[in-house]
Protein backbone atom coordinates (compact mmCIF):
# COMPACT_ATOMS: atom_id res chain seq x y z
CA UNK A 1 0.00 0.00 0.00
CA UNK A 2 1.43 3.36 -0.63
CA UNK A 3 1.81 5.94 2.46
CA UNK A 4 -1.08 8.41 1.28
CA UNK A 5 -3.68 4.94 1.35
CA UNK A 6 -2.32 4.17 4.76
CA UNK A 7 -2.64 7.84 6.12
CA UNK A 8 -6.03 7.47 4.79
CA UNK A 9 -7.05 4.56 6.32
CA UNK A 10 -5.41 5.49 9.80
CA UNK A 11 -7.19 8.35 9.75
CA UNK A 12 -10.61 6.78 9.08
CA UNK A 13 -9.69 4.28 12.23
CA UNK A 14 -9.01 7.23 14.10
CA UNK A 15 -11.96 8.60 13.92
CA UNK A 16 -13.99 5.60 14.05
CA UNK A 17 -12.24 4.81 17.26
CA UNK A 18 -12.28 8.94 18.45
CA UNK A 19 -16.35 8.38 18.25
CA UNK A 20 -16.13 5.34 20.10
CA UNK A 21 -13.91 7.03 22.65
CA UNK A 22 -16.16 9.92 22.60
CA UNK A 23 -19.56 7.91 23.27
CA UNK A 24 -17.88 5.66 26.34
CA UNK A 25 -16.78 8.61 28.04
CA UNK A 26 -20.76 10.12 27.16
CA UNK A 27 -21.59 6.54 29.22
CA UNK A 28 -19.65 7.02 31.89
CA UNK A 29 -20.42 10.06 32.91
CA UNK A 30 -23.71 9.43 32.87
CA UNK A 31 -23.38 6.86 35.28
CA UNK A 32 -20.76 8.49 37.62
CA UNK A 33 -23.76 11.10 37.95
CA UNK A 34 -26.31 8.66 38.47
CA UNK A 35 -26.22 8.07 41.84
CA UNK A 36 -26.36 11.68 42.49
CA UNK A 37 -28.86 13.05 40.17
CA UNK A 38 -30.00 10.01 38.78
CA UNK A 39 -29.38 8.04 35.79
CA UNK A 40 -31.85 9.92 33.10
CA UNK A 41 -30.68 13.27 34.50
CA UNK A 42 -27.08 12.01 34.55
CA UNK A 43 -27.84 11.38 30.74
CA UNK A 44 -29.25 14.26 29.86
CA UNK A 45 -26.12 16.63 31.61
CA UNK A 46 -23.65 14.58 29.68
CA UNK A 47 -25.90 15.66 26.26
CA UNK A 48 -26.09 18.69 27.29
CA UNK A 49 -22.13 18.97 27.90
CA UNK A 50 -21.17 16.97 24.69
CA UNK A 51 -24.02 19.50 22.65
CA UNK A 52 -22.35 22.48 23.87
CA UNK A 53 -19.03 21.35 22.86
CA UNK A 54 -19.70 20.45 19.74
CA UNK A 55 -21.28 23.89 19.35
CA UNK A 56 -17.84 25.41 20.38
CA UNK A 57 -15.89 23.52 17.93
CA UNK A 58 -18.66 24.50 15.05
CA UNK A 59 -18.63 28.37 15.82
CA UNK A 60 -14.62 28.14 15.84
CA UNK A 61 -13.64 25.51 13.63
CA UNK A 62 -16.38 26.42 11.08
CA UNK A 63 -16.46 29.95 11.27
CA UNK A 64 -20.22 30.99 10.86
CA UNK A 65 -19.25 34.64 10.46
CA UNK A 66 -17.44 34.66 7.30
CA UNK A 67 -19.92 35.23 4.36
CA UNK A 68 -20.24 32.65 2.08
CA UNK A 69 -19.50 35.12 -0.90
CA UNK A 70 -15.76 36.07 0.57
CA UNK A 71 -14.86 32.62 0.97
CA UNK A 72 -15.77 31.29 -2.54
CA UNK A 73 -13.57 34.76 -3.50
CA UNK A 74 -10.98 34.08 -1.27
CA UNK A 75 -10.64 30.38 -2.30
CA UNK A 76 -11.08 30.87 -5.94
CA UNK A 77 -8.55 33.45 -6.03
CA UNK A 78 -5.62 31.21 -3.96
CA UNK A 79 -7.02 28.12 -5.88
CA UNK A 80 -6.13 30.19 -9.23
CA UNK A 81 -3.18 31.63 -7.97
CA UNK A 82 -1.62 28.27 -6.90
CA UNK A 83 -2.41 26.17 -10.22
CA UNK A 84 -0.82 29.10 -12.14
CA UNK A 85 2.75 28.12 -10.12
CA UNK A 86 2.21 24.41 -10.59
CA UNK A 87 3.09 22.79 -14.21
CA UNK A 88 -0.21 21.07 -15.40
CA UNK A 89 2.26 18.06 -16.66
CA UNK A 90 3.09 17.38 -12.84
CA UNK A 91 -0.87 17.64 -11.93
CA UNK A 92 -2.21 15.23 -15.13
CA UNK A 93 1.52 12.96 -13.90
CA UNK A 94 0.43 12.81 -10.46
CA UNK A 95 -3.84 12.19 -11.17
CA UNK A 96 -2.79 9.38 -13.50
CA UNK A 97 -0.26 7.56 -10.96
CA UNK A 98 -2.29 8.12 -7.62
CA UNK A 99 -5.85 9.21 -8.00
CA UNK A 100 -6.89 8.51 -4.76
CA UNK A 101 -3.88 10.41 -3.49
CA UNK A 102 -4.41 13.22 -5.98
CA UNK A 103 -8.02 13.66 -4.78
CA UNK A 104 -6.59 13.90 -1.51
CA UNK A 105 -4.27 16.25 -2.10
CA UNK A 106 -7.04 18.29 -3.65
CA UNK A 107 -8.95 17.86 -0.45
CA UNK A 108 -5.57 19.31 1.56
CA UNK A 109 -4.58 22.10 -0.97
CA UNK A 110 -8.17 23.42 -0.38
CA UNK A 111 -8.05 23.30 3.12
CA UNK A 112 -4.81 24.56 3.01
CA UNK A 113 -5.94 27.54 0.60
CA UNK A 114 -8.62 28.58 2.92
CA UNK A 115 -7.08 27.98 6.14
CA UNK A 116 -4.51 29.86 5.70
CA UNK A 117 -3.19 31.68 2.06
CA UNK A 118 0.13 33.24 2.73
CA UNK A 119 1.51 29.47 3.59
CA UNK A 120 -0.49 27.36 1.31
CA UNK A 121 2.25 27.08 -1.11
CA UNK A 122 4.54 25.84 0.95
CA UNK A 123 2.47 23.17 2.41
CA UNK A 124 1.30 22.26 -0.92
CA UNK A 125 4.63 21.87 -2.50
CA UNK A 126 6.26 19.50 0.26
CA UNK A 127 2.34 17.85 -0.59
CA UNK A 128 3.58 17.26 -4.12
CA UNK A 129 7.56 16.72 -3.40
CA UNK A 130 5.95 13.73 -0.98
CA UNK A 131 3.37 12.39 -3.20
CA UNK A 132 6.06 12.28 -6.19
């Protein structure tokens, strides 16, 4: 198997296993409160916790106050900027050898576009050096 197939696979089993983690720490917190508050009320704080975290992690991870308009701008301008420094031979090279890793990549240099532009090259060229 090549490296990008295993990253993707260990990353699917982590977090298949990260949701597993999540829901039997859910369990047992619901029944460390349960002899104190009771079992369905011990159940209902742990949703309660676990729906307010996962709030947190939307509002900052996802970013809710960027319009939808500036993004698409924002990426379509990196994304055009970026393919204009790569050599289409290397891109139709590297879609033909690895497609799974390709779409990958594609999946990474987008993240890595809108995450943050001003390093996006770099990331994306030790990307390709790796995947080459």
């Amino acid at each position: 198997m090549d490296v990008a197939k295993i990253r993707i696979v260990a990353s699917v089993g982590a977090a298949f296993f990260g949701l597993i983690g999540a829901s039997a720490l859910c369990v047992a917190g619901a029944l460390a409160l349960a002899p104190t508050i009771g079992l369905i009320w011990g159940s209902f704080t742990m949703a309660c916790i676990m729906l307010t975290l996962s709030c947190i992690c939307a509002i900052i991870f996802i970013k809710p106050g960027k319009s939808t308009e500036e993004e698409l701008d924002q990426f379509e301008n990196a994304t055009a900027d970026m393919l204009a420094e790569l050599p289409f031979d290397t891109i139709a090279a590297l879609v033909e050898k690895r497609p799974i890793a390709a779409a990958s990549a594609a999946l990474a240099a987008g993240y890595f576009i809108v995450a943050n532009p001003e390093q996006a090259a770099k990331g994306l060229q030790k990307l390709a050096d790796e995947l080459m």
